[in-house]
N, C-alpha and C. Protein backbone atom coordinates (compact mmCIF):
# COMPACT_ATOMS: atom_id res chain seq x y z
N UNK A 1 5.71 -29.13 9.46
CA UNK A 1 5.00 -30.23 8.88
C UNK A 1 3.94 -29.72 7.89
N UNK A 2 3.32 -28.33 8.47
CA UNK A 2 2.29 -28.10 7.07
C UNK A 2 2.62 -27.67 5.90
N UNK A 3 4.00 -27.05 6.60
CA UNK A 3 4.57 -26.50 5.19
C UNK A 3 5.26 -27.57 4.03
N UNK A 4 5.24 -28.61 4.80
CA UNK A 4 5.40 -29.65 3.73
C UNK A 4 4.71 -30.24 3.24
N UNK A 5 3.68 -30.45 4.02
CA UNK A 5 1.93 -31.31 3.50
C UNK A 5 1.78 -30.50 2.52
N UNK A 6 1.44 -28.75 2.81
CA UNK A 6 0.77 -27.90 1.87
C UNK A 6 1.68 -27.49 0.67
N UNK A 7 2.70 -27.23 0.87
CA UNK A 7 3.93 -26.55 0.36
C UNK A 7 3.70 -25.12 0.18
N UNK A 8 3.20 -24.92 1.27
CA UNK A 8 2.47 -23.24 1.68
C UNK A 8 3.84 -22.98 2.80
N UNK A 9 4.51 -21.61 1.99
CA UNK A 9 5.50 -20.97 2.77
C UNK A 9 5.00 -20.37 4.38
N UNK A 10 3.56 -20.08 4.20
CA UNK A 10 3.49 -19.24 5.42
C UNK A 10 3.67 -20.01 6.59
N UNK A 11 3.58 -21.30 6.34
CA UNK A 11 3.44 -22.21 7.52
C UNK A 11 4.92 -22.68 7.74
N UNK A 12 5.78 -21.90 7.30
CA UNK A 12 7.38 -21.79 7.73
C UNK A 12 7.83 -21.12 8.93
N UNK A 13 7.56 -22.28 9.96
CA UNK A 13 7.89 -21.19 11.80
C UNK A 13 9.09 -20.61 11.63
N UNK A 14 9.22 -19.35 12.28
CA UNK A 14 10.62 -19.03 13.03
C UNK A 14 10.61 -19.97 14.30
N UNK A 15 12.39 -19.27 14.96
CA UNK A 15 12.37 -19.95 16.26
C UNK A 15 11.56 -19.37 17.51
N UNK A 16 10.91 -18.10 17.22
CA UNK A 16 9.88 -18.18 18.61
C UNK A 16 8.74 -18.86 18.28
N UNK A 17 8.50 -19.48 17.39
CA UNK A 17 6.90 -20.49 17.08
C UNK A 17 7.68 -21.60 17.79
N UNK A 18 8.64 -21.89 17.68
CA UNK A 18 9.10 -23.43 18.25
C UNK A 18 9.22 -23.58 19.64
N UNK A 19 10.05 -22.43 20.22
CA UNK A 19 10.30 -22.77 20.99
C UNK A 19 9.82 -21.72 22.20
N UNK A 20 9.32 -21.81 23.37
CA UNK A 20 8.97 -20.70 24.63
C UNK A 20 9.53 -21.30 25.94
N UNK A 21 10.57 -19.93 25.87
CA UNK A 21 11.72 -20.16 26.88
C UNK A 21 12.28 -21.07 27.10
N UNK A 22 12.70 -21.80 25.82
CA UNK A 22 13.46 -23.07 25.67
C UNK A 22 13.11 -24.34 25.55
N UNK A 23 11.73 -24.13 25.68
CA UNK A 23 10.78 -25.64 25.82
C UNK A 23 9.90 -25.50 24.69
N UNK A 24 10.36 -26.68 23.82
CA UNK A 24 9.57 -26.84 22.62
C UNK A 24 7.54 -26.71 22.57
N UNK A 25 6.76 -26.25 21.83
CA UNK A 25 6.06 -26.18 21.99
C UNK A 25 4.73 -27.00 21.42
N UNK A 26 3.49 -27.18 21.65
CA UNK A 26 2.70 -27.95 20.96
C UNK A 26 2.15 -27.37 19.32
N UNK A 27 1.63 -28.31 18.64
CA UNK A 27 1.26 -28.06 17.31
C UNK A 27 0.16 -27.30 17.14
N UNK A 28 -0.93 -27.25 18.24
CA UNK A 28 -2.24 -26.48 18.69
C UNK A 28 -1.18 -24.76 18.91
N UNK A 29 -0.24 -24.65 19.85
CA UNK A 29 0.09 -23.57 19.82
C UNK A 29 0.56 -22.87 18.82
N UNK A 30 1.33 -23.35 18.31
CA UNK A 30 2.08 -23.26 17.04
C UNK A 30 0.81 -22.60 15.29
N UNK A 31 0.13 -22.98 15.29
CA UNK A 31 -1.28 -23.04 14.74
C UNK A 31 -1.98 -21.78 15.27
N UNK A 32 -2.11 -21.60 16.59
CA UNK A 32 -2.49 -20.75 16.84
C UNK A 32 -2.11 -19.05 17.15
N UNK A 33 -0.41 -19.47 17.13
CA UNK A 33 0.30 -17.96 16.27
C UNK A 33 0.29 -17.99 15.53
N UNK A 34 0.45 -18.73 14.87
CA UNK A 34 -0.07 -18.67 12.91
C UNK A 34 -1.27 -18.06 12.69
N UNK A 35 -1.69 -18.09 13.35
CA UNK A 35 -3.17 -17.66 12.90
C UNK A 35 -3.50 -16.35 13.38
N UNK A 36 -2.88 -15.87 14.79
CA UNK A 36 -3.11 -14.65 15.26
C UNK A 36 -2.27 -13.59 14.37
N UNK A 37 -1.02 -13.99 13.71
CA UNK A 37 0.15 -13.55 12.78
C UNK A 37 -0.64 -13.24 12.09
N UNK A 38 -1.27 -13.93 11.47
CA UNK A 38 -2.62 -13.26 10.05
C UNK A 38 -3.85 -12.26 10.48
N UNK A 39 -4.35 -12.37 11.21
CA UNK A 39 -4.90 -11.34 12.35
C UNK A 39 -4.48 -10.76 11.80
N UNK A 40 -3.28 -10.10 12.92
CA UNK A 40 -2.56 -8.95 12.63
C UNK A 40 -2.57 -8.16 11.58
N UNK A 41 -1.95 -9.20 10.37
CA UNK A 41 -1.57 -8.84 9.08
C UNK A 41 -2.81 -8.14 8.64
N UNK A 42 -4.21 -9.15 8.93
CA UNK A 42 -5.33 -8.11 8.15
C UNK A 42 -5.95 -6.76 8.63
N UNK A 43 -5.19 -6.58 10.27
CA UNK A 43 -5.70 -5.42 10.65
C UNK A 43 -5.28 -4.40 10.33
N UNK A 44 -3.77 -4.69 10.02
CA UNK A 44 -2.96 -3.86 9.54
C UNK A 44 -3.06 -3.47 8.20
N UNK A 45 -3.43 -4.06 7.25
CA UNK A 45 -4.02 -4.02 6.00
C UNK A 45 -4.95 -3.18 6.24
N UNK A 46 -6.36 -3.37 6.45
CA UNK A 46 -7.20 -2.28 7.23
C UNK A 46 -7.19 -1.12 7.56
N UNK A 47 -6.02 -0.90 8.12
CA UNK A 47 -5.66 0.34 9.10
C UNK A 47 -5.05 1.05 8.11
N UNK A 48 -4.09 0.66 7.41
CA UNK A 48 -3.36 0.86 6.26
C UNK A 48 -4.74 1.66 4.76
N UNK A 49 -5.49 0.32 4.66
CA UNK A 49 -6.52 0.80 4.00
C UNK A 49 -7.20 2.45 4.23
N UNK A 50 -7.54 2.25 4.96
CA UNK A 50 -8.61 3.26 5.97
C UNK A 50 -7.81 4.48 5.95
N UNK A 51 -6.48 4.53 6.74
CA UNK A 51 -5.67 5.93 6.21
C UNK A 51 -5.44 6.52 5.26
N UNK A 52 -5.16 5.22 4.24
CA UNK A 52 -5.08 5.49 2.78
C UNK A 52 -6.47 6.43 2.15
N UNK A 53 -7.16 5.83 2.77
CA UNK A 53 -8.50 6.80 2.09
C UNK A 53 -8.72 7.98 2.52
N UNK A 54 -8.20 8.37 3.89
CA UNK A 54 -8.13 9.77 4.70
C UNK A 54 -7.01 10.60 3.93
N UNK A 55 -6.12 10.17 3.53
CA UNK A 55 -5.26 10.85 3.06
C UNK A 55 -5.66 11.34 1.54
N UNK A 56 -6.45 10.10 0.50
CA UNK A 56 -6.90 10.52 -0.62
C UNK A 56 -8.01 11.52 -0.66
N UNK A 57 -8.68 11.65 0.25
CA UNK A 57 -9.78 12.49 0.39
C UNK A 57 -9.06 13.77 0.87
N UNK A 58 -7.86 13.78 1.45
CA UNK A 58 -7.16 15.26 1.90
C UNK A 58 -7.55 15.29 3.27
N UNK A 59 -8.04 14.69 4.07
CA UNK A 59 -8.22 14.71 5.77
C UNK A 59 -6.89 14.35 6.49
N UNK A 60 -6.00 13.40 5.99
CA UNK A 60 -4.67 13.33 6.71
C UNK A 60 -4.07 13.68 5.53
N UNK A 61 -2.55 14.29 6.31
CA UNK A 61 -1.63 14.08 4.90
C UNK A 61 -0.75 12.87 5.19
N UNK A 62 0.02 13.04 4.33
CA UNK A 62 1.03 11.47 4.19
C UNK A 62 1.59 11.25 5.32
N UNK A 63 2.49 11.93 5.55
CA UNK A 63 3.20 12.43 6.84
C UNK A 63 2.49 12.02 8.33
N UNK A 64 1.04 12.63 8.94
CA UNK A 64 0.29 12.09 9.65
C UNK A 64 -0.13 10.67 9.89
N UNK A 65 -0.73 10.46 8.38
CA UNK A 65 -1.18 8.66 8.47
C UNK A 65 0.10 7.99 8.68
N UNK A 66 1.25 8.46 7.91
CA UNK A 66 2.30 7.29 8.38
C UNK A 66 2.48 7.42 10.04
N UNK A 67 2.81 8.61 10.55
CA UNK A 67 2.89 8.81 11.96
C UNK A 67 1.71 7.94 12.40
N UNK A 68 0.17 8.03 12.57
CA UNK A 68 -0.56 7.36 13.32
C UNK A 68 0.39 5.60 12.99
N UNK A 69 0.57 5.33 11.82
CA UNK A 69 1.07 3.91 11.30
C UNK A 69 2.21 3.84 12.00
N UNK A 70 2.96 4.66 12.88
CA UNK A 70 4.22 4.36 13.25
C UNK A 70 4.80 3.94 12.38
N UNK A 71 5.15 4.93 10.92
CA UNK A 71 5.51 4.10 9.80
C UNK A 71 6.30 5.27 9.25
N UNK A 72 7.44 4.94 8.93
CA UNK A 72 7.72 6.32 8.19
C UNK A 72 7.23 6.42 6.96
N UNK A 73 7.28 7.86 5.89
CA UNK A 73 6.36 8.04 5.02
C UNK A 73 6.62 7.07 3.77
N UNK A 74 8.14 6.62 3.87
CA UNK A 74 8.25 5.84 2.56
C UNK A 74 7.78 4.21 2.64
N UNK A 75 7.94 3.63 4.07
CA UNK A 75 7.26 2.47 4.36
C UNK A 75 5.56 2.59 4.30
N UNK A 76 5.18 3.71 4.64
CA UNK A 76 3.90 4.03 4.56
C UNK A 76 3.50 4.01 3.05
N UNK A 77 4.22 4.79 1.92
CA UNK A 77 3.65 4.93 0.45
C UNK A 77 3.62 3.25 0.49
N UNK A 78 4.97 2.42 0.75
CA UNK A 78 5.13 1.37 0.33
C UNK A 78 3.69 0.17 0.85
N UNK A 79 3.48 0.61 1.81
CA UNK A 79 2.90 -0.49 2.66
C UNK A 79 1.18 -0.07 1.33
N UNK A 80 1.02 1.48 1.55
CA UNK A 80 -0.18 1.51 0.80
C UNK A 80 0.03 0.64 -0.88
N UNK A 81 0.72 0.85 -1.48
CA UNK A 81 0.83 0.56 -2.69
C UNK A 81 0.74 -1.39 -2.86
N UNK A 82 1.10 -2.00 -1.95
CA UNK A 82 0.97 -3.08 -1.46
C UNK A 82 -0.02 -4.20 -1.91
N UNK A 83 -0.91 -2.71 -0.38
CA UNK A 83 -2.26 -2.80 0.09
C UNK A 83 -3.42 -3.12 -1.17
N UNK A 84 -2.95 -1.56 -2.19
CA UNK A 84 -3.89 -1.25 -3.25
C UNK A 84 -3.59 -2.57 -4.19
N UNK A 85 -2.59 -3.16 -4.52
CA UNK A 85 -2.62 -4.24 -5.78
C UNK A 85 -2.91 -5.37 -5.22
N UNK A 86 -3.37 -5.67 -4.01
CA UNK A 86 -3.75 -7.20 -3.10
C UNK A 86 -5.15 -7.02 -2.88
């Protein structure tokens, strides 16, 4: 529904926003993974950030920060390069 009010994609559920363990869920819940989903996203941005700068300064290398990122190194360049134009 917001994604139609707003015509804002992010508010496009998958099927675990809808549904938990088969039983449809409320609009308060629904709202409120949406919102923890973005959380995420900015911590990860962050974290992403923050390595990125360990690595430019020469304290991690690429290889490491992606490892702490559980990221391999090319999702890692990717995720930084992202990061840097947002």
């Amino acid at each position: 529904m917001l994604r139609i009010l707003t015509g804002n994609e992010r508010f496009t559920p998958d099927a675990k926003l809808i549904e938990k363990k088969g039983k449809p869920v409320t609009m308060c819940e629904v709202l409120d993974r949406i919102e923890n989903r973005g959380i995420e996203k900015g911590i990860e941005k962050g974290k992403i950030s923050a390595f990125a700068e360990l690595v430019k300064d020469g304290i991690l290398t690429l290889k490491q920060a992606a490892e702490r990122m559980g990221m391999t190194v090319a999702k890692f360049k990717a995720a930084m390069k992202e990061v840097a134009t947002n």
